[in-house]
Protein backbone atom coordinates (compact mmCIF):
# COMPACT_ATOMS: atom_id res chain seq x y z
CA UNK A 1 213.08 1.01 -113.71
CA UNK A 2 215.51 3.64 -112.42
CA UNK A 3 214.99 2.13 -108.67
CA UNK A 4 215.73 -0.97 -109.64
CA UNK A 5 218.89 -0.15 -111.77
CA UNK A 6 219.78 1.57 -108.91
CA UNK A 7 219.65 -1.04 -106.14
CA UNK A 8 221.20 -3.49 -109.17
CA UNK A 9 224.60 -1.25 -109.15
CA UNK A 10 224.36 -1.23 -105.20
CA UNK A 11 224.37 -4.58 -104.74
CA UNK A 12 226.92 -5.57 -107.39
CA UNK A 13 229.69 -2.71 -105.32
CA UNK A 14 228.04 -3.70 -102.23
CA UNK A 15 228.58 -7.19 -102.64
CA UNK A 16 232.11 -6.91 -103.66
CA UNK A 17 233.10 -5.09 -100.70
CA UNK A 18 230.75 -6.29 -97.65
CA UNK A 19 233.30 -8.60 -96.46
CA UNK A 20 235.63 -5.34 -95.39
CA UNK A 21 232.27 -3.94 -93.51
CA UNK A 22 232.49 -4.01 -89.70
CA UNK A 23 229.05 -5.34 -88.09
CA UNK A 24 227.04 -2.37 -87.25
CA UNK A 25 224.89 -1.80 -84.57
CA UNK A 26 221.47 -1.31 -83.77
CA UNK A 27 221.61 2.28 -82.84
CA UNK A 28 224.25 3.03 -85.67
CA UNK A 29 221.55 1.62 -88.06
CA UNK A 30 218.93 3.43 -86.93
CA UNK A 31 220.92 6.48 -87.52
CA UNK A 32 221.77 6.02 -90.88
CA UNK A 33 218.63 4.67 -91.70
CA UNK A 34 217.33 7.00 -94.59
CA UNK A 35 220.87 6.37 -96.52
CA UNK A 36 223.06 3.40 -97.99
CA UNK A 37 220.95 0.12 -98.92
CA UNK A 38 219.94 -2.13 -96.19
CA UNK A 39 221.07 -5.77 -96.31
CA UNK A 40 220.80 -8.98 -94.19
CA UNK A 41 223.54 -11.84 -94.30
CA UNK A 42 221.76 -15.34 -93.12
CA UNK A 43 223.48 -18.17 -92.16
CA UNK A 44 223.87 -19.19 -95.46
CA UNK A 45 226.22 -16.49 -96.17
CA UNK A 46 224.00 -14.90 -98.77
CA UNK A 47 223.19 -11.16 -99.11
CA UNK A 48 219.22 -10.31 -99.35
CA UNK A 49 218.10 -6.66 -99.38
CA UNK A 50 215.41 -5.63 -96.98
CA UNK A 51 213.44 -2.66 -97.05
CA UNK A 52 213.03 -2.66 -92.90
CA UNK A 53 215.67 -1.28 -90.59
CA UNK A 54 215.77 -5.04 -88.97
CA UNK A 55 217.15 -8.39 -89.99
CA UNK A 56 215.51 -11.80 -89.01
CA UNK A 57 216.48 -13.43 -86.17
CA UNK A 58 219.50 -15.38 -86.48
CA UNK A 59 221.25 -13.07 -89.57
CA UNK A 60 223.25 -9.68 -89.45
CA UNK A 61 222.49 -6.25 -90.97
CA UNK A 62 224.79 -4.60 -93.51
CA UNK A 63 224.57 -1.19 -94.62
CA UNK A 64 225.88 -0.96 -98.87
CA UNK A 65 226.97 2.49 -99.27
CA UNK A 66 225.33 5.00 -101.97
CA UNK A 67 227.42 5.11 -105.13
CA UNK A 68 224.68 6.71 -107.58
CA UNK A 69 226.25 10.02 -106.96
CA UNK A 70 229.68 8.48 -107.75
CA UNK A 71 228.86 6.44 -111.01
CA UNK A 72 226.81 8.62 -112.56
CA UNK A 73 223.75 6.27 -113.64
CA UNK A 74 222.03 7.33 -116.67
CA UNK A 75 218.72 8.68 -116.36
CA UNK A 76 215.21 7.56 -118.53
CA UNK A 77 214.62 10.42 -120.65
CA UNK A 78 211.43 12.47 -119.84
CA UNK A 79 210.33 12.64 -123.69
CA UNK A 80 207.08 10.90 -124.62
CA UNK A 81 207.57 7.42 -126.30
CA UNK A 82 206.71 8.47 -129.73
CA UNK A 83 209.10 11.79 -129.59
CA UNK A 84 212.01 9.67 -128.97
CA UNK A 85 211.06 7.11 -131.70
CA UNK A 86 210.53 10.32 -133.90
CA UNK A 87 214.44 11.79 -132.81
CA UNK A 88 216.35 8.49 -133.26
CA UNK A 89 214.41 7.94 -137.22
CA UNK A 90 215.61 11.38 -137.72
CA UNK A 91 219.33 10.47 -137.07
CA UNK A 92 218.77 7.29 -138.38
CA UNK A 93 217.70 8.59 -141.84
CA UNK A 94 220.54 11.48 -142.09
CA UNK A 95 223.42 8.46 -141.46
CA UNK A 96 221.79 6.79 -144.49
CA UNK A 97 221.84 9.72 -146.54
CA UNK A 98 225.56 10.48 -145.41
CA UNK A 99 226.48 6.57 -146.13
CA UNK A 100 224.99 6.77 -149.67
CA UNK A 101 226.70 9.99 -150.28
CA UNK A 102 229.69 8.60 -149.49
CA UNK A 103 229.54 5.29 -151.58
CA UNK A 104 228.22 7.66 -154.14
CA UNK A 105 231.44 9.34 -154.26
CA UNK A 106 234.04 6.52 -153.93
CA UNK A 107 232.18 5.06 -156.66
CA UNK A 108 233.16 8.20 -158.82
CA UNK A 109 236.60 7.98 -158.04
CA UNK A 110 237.13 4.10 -158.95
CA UNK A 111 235.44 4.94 -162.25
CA UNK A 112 237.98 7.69 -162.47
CA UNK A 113 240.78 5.99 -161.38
CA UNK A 114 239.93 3.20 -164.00
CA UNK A 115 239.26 5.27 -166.90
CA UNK A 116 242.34 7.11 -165.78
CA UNK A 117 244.30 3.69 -166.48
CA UNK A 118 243.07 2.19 -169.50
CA UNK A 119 243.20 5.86 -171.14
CA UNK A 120 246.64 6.71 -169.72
CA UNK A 121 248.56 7.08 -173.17
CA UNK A 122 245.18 8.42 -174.75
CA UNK A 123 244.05 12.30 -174.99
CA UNK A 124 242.23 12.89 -171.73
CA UNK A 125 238.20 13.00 -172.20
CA UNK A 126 236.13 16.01 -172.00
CA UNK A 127 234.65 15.84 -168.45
CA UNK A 128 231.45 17.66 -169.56
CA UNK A 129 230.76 14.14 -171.97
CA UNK A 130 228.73 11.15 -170.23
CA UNK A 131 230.50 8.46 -171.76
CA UNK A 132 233.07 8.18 -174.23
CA UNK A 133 232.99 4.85 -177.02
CA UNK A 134 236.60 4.14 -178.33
CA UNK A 135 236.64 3.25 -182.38
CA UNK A 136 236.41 0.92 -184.04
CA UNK A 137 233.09 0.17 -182.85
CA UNK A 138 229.81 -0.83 -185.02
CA UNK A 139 226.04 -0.18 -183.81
CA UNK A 140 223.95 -3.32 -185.92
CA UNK A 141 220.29 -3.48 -186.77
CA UNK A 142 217.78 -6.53 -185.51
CA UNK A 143 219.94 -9.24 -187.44
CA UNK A 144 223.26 -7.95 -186.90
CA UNK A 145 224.23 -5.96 -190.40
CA UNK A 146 226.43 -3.05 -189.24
CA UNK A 147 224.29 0.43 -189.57
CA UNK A 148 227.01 2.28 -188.49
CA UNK A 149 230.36 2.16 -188.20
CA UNK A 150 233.07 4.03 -187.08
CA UNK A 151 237.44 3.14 -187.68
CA UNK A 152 240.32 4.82 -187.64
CA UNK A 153 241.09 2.61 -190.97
CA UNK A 154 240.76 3.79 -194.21
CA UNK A 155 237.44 3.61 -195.78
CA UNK A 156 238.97 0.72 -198.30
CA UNK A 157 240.45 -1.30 -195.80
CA UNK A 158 237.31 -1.18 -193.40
CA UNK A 159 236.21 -4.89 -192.75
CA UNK A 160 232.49 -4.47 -192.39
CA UNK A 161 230.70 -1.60 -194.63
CA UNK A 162 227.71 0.21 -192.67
CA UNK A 163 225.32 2.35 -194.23
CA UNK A 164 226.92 5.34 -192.38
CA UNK A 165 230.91 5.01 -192.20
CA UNK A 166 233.68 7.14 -190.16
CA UNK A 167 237.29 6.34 -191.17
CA UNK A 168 239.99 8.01 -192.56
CA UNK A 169 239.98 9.27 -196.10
CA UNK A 170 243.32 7.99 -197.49
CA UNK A 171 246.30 6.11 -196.45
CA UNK A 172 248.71 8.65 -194.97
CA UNK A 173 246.51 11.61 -194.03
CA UNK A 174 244.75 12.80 -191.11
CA UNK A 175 241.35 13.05 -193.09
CA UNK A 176 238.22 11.72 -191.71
CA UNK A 177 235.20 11.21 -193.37
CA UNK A 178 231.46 10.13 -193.64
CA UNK A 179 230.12 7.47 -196.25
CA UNK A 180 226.21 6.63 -196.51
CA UNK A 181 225.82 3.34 -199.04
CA UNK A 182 222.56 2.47 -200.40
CA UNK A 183 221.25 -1.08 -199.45
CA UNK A 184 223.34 -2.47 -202.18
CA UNK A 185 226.40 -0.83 -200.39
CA UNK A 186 227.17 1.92 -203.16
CA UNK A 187 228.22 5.12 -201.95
CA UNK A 188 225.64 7.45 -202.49
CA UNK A 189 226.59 10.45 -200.21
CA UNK A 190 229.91 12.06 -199.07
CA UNK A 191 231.61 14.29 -196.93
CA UNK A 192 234.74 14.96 -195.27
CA UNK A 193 237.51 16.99 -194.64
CA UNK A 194 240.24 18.22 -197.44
CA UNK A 195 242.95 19.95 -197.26
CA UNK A 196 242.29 23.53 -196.02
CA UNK A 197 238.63 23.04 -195.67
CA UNK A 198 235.87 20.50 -196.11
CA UNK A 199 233.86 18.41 -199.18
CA UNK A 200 231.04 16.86 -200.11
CA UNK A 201 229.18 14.72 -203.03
CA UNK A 202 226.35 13.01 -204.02
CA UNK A 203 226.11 10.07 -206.36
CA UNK A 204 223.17 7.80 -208.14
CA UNK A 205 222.45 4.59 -207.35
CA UNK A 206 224.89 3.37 -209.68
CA UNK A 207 227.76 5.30 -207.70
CA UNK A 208 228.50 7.70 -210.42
CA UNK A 209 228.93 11.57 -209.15
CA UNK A 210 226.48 13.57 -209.90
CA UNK A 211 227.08 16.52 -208.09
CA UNK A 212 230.57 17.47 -206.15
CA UNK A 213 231.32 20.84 -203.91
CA UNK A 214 234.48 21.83 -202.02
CA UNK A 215 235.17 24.85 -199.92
CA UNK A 216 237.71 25.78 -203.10
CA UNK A 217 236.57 24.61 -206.40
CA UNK A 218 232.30 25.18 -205.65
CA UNK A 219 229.47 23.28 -206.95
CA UNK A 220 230.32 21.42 -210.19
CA UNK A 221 226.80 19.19 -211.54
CA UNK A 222 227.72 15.98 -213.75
CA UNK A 223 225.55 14.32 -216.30
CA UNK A 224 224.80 10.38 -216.38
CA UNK A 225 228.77 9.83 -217.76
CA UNK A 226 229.89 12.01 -215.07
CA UNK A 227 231.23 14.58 -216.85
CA UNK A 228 230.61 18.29 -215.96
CA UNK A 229 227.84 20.07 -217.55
CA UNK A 230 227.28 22.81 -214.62
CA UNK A 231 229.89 24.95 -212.53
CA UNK A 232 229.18 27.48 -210.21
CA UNK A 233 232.55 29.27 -208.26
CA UNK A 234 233.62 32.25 -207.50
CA UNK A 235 235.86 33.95 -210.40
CA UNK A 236 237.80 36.72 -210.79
CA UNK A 237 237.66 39.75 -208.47
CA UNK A 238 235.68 37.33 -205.88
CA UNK A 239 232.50 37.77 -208.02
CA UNK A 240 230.59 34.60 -208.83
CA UNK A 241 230.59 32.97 -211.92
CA UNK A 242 228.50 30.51 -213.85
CA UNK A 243 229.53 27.89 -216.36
CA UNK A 244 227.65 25.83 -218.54
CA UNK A 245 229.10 22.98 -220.88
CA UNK A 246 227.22 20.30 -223.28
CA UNK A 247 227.93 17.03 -222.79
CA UNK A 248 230.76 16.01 -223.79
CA UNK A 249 232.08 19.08 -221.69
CA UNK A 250 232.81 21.85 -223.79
CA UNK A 251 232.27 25.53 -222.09
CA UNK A 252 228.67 27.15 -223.65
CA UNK A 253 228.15 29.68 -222.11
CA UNK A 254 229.84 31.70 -219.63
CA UNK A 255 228.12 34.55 -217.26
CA UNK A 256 230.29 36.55 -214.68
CA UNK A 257 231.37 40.10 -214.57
CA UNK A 258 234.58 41.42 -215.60
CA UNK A 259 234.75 44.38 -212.80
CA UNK A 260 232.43 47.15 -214.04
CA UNK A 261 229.37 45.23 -216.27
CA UNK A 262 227.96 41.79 -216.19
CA UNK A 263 229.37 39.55 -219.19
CA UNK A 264 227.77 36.80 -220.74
CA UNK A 265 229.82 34.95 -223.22
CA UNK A 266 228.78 32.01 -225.51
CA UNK A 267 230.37 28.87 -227.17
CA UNK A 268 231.88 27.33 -228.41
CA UNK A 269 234.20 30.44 -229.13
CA UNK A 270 232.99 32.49 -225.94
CA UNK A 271 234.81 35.53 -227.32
CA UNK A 272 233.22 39.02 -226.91
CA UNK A 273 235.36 41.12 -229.74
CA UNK A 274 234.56 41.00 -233.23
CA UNK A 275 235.89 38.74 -235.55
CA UNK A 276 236.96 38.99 -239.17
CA UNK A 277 234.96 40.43 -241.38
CA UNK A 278 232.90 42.65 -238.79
CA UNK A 279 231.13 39.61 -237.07
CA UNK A 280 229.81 40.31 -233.97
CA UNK A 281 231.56 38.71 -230.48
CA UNK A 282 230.02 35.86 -229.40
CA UNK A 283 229.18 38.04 -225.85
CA UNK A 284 226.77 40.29 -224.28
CA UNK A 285 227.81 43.10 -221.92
CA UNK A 286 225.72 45.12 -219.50
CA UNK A 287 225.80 48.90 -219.59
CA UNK A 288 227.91 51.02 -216.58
């Protein structure tokens, strides 16, 4: 194949320049036999190689100069068939990989830039998040009933309930909070943010508060009417203290410690000094 691609780009420089040739003769031939490419012009004034030092009779001999040297032909490589098949996969496969990198990472950068735009006013996003949802947004069951939902509306003013609700507590504040409603959509569990610090209660199935706590005021239990029969806080000197009421919500009994003893003091006068006529306080009082 090199041969021929060789004698190819001879003829094609030979061809364009044999008309500027002067005829050569027989003993200048001869001499220059073993270089330049041999050629006969017949009377038909076409150029056919010829691998003798002679034309036929009746047609003239050209010599076409060597121009390998000059042009610099490229050479077959040397490597067996399958190496070469085996090199150019190689490159083949790393300019995929590159490609894909790169769409990879212009990809990234749209998503950016577009996130960038419709979020321009907006806090900016952790970038340690996957994916960020903006409220108000809903996630349904099967048929479509809202399970959750989640609005920067206050819970009151929410359009669709879910059985867990985000929104804001009240009109005016910056309060969020969580509502779970039974399948009749009562309230049955909250808790949120107050002032200072945070909440929580828990109600029947009716909706009536059974139990309430806050970071401030403790654990309070309520009875059936909702009014307190059980209060657990911390009272004076930052001890705990423990109230009991009956129910209509009088105070019972009281236990706490006034600084130096434990104190328990009963109702309904929960008074631990005597009264008149020598009675004994309604109270008992641990020994320092």
């Amino acid at each position: 194949m090199t041969t021929r691609l060789a004698v190819r780009r001879r003829l094609l420089l030979g061809a364009a320049s044999v008309s500027m040739l002067a005829p050569a003769s027989a003993a200048t031939l001869t001499a220059q036999a073993s270089k330049g490419v041999h050629v006969c012009l017949g009377t038909d004034n076409l150029l056919r190689f010829t691998t003798g030092e002679q034309c036929p009779q009746g047609q003239r001999m050209f010599r076409l100069a060597e121009v390998e040297d000059e042009v610099g032909i490229t050479k077959e490589r040397d490597d067996p068939p399958n190496a070469v098949v085996a090199d150019l996969k190689t490159k083949v496969d790393f300019l995929t990989k590159r490609v894909a990198n790169l769409e990879g990472e212009l990809a990234k950068l749209d998503d950016a830039k577009s996130a960038s735009n419709d979020t321009k006013n907006a806090a900016k996003p952790d970038p340690k998040l996957a994916s960020q949802v903006k409220a108000p947004f809903e996630v349904v069951d099967s048929r479509g009933n809202p399970i959750l939902v989640v609005s920067e509306a206050v819970h009151a003013t929410v359009a669709r309930r879910g059985r867990f609700e985000v929104a804001r507590a009240s009109t005016g504040d910056n309060h969020y909070s969580l509502i779970v409603r039974n399948a009749a959509g009562i309230g049955v569990l909250g808790l949120g943010e107050l002032d200072g610090g945070g909440g929580t209660y828990i109600a029947d199935a009716a909706g009536k508060t059974r139990m309430f706590s806050s970071f401030d005021n403790g654990l309070r239990i309520n009875n059936s009417s909702e009014i307190g029969v059980i209060h657990l806080q911390v009272g004076p000197g930052n001890a705990g203290q423990l109230w009991l009421y009956d129910a209509g919500g009088r105070p019972m009994v009281n236990a706490g410690t006034d600084g130096a003893v434990g104190v328990v003091q009963t109702g309904p006068n929960i008074k631990c000094a005597p009264q008149a006529g020598l009675r004994v306080g309604d109270c008992l009082r641990g020994r320092p």
